[in-house]
Every structure is written in structure tokens, then in C-alpha cells.
Protein backbone atom coordinates (compact mmCIF):
# COMPACT_ATOMS: atom_id res chain seq x y z
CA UNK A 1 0.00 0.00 0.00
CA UNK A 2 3.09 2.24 1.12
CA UNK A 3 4.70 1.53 -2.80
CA UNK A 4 1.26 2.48 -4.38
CA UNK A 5 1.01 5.41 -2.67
CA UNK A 6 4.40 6.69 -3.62
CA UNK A 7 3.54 5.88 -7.23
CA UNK A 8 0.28 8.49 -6.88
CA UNK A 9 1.88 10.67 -5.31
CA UNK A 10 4.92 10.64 -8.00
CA UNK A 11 2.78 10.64 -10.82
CA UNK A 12 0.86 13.76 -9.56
CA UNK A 13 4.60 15.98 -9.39
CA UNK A 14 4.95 14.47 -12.77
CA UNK A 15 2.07 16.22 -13.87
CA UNK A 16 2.44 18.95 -11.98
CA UNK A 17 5.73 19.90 -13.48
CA UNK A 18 4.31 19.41 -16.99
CA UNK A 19 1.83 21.88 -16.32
CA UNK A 20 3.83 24.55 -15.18
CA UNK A 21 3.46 28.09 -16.76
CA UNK A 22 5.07 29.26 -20.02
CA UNK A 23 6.48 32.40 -20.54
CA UNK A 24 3.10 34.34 -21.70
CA UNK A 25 5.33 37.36 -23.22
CA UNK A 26 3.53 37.47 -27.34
CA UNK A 27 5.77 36.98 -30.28
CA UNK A 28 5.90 39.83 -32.58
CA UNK A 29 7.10 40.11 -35.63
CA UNK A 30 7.87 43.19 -37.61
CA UNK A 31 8.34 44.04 -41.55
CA UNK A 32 11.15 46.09 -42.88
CA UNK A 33 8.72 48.35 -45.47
CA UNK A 34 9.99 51.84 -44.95
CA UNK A 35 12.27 53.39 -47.48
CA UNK A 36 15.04 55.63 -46.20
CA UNK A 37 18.26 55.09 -49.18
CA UNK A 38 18.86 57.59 -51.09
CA UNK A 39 17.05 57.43 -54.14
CA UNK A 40 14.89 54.01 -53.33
CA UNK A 41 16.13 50.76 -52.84
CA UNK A 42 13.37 49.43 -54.63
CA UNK A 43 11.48 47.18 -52.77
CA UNK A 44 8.24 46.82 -51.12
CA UNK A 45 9.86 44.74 -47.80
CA UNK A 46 13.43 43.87 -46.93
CA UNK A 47 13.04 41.64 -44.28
CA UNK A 48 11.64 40.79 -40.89
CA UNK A 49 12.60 40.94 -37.11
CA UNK A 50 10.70 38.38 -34.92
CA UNK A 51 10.83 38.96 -30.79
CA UNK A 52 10.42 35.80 -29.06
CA UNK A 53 10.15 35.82 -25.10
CA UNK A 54 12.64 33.43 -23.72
CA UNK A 55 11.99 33.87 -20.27
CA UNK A 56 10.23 36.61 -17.57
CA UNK A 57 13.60 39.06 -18.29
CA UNK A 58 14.79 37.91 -22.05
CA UNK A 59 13.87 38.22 -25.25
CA UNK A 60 15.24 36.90 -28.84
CA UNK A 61 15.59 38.94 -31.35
CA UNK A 62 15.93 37.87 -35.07
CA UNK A 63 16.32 40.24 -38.11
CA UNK A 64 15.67 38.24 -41.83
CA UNK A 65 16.12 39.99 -44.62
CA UNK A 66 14.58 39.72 -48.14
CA UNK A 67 16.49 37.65 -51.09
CA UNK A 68 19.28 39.58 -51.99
CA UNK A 69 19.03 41.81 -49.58
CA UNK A 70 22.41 42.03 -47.32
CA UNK A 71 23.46 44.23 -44.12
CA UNK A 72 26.01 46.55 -45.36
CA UNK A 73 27.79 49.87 -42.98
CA UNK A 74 27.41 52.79 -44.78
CA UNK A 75 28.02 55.04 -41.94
CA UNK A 76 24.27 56.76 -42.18
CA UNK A 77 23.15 53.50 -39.26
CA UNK A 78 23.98 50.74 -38.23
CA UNK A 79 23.01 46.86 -38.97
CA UNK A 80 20.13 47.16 -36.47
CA UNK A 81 18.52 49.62 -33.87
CA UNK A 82 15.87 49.46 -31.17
CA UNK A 83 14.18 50.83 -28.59
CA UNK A 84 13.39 49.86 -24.92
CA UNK A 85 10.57 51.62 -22.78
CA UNK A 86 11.74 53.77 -20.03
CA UNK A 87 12.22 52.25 -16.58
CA UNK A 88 13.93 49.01 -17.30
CA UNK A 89 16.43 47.64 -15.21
CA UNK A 90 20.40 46.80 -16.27
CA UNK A 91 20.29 45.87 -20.21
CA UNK A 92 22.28 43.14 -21.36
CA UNK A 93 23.42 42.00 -24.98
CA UNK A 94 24.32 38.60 -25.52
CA UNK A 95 24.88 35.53 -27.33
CA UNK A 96 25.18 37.72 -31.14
CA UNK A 97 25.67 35.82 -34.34
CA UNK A 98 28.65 36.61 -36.10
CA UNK A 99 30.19 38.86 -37.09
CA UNK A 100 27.77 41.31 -35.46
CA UNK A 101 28.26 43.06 -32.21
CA UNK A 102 27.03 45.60 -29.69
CA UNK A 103 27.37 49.11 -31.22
CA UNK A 104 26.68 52.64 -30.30
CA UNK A 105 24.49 53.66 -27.53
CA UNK A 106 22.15 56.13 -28.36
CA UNK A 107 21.81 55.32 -32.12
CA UNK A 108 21.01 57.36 -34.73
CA UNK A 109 19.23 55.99 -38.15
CA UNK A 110 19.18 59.00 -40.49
CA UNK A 111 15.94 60.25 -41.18
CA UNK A 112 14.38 57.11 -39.10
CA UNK A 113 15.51 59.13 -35.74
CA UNK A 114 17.24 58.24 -32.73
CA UNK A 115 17.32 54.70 -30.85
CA UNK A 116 18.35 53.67 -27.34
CA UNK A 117 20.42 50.43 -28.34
CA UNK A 118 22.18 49.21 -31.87
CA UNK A 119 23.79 45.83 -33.31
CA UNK A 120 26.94 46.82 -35.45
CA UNK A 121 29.10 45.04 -38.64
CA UNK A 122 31.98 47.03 -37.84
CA UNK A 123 34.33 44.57 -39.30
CA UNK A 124 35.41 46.30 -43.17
CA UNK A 125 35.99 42.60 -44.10
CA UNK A 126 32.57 41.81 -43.00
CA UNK A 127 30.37 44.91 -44.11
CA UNK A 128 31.55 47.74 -45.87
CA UNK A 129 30.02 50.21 -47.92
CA UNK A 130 28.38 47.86 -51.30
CA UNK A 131 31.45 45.62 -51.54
CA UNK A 132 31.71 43.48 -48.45
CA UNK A 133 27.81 42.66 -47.81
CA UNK A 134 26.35 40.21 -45.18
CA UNK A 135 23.24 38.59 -45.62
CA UNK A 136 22.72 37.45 -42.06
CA UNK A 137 20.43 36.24 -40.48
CA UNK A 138 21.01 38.70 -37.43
CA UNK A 139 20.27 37.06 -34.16
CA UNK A 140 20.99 38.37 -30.38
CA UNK A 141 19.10 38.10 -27.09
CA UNK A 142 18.69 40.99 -25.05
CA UNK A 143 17.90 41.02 -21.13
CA UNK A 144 17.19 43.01 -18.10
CA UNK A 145 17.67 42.19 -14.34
CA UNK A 146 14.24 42.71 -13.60
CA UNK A 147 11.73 41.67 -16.11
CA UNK A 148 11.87 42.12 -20.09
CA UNK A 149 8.94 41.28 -22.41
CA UNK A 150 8.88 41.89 -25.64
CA UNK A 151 5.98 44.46 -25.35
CA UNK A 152 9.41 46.38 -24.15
CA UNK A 153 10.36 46.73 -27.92
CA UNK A 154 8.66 50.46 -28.32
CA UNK A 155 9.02 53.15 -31.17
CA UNK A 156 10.91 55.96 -30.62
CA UNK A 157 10.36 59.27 -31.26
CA UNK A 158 9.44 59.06 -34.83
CA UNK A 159 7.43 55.95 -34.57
CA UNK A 160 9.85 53.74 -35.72
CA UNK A 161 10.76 50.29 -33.72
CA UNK A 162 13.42 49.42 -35.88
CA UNK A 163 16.10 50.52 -38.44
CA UNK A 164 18.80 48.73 -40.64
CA UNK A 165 21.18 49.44 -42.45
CA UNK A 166 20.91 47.71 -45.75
CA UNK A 167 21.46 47.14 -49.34
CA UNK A 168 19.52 45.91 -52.37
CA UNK A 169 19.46 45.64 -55.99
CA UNK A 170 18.06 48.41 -57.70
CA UNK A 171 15.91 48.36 -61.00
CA UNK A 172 19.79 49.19 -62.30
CA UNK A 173 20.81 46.00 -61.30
CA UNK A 174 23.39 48.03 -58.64
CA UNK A 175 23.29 47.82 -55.15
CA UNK A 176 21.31 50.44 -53.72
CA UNK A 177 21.93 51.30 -49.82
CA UNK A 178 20.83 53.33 -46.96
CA UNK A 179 18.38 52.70 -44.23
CA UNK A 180 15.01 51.09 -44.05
CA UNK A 181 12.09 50.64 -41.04
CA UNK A 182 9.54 49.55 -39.41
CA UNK A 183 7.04 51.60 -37.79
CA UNK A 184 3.99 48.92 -36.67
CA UNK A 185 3.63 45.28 -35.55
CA UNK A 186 2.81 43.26 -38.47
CA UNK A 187 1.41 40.20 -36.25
CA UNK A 188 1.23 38.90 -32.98
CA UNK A 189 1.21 35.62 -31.77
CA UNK A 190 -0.34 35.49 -28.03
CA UNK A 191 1.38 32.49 -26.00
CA UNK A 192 -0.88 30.75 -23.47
CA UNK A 193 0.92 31.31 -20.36
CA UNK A 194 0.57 27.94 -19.66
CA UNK A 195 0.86 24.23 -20.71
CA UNK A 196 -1.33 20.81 -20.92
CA UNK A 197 -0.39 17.66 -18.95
CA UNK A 198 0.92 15.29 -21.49
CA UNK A 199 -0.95 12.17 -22.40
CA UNK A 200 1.55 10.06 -20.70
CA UNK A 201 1.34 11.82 -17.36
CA UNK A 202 -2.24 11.41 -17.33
CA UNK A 203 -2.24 7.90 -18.24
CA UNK A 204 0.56 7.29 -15.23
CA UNK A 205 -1.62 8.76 -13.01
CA UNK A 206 -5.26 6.78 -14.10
CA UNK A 207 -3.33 3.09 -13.94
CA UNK A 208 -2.16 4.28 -10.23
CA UNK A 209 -6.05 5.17 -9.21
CA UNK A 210 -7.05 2.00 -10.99
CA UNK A 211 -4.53 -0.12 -8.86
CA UNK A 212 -5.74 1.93 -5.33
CA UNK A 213 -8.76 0.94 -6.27
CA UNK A 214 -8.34 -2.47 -7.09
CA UNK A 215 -6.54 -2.94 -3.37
CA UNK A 216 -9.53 -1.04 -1.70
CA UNK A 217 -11.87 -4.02 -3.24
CA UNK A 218 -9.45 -6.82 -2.80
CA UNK A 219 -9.45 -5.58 0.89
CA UNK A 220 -13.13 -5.21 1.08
């Protein structure tokens, strides 16, 4: 009786710990559709940045850019900028893809505005100017010491949440650079904030209440 008791009791922490609470921060995702090079680069979108909460103080951020589209350092930005609401604790940058690193802090995307935090290519060999281009992805995960969801990621003065600095090929069939944006959330994804008990759980825990019962009657 002592063993079959341990088993229920075992199979309930089982399920308990697969029902534990998932980080309930939504995914966003934002589109790269506003136009800042000089002259047009040509395109109706050059990519996407997805936030995905990690945990209650981090968020992953990935930048995607278009075919053909590559990350290039014309001096006028950098490869990406953000901003943070007010208020937030100690920021932290961390586990960036290569060969992208922390850069300048305030940020400054020509006619896109200012931003609180930027990724660089500051690497010539890596990204400079049209001839040494970088197609990415971009990924990096950004923290606080207190909590950090990515409802965090707001637009700055100008409206704009993001800016990078890109290049494309123009109707020329030349690479066309500058700065592009995005000012809105192109979709959400709302996370649950929770989890199911999986099937196996559940079935550990019926053939334990099947055998108590079984003993009750045997006893009986």
C-alpha cells in the first residue's frame, strides 16, 4: 500500500511539473517596409525581425532579410537599432551571431531618428560600404535584471521600432543602400501562459487510481 502510494503521489509531481506556466510574453514580428536610401532601394519589404520571449527578463531577437538583400555599414546606421521603454532595469546583450556586435548607444538611423540600443558590422571585411555585404540572419538576445517582455520593444520618437542598415538591388541592377524601417507590428502571436499535462502523465496517473482501487476491493 506504502509503494502504491508513492507511485500516486509521484505521478501527480509528474504532472504537476508538466503543467507549469510558459512564458506568456507574445511573439511579434515586424516588416522592414519603410524606405530611407537615397534614391529608393526598390522594394516593397526587406526583411523581418521576430521577438520571441525566452523567459520573464529575455527576449530573442531575429532580423531576416529579403532575397538579396544584405546588411552593409554605410556610416548613415547601423546593422540594427531598437528601442526599450523607459524604466527598465540593467540591459544586457548577448549571445550575437557573427560577425555582429554591440554598437553605439544612443543610435542614430538617419531620417528614421534616434534609438536607445544598436547591433553593429563594424568589421570592413565583413560589411563595408556595397562591396563586403552580409546577408545574415542577425540574431541576439537581449535582457534586463528585472523583467523584459517583448511588449518592451517600443518606437521611438518618430514611430519607428526598428532601423537597418541595408542594401539591395536596384531596377539598375546596382546595389542600392541606406536605411530602411519599421514603424507597426505586423502580427502577434499570443502564447498561453501555460501548458497541458501530457498524455503520458495522465495515463501514469489513471493506472495508479485503478490499482488503489483495485486494493480497496481486494481488501473489502
Amino acid at each position: 500500500m506504502k509503494s502504491l502510494l508513492s507511485g500516486i503521489t509521484a505521478a501527480l509531481a509528474l504532472i504537476a511539473v508538466s503543467a507549469a506556466p510558459a512564458w506568456a510574453g507574445p511573439t511579434l514580428t515586424f516588416t522592414l517596409d519603410q524606405d530611407g536610401c537615397s534614391g529608393g532601394c526598390g522594394l516593397t519589404s526587406y526583411g523581418s525581425i521576430t521577438l520571441t520571449q525566452l523567459t520573464a527578463n529575455s527576449v530573442q531577437v531575429k532580423e531576416t532579410l529579403a532575397a538579396n538583400v544584405v546588411f552593409v555599414g554605410t556610416g548613415a546606421g547601423e546593422a540594427l537599432e531598437f528601442n526599450l521603454s523607459t524604466g527598465l532595469g540593467a540591459i544586457t546583450i548577448s549571445g550575437i551571431s557573427s560577425p555582429f556586435t554591440v554598437g553605439s548607444s544612443p543610435a542614430s538611423a538617419s531620417t528614421f531618428g534616434s534609438f536607445g540600443y544598436s547591433i553593429d558590422c563594424p568589421n570592413p571585411a565583413d560589411c563595408h560600404g556595397g562591396s563586403k555585404t552580409q546577408p545574415g540572419p542577425l540574431v541576439f538576445i537581449v535582457s534586463d535584471g528585472g523583467a523584459l517582455s517583448t511588449t518592451d520593444f517600443i518606437g521611438n520618437a518618430k514611430g519607428n521600432f526598428f532601423a537597418s542598415d541595408i542594401g539591395a538591388p536596384n531596377a539598375q541592377g546596382t546595389l542600392a543602400t541606406g536605411n530602411v524601417a519599421s514603424n507597426k507590428i505586423a502580427s502577434t502571436t499570443t502564447n498561453s501562459g501555460g501548458s497541458v499535462p501530457e498524455p503520458a502523465s495522465i495515463a501514469l496517473l489513471g493506472s495508479a487510481l485503478a490499482a488503489l482501487g483495485w486494493h480497496r476491493r481486494r481488501r473489502g
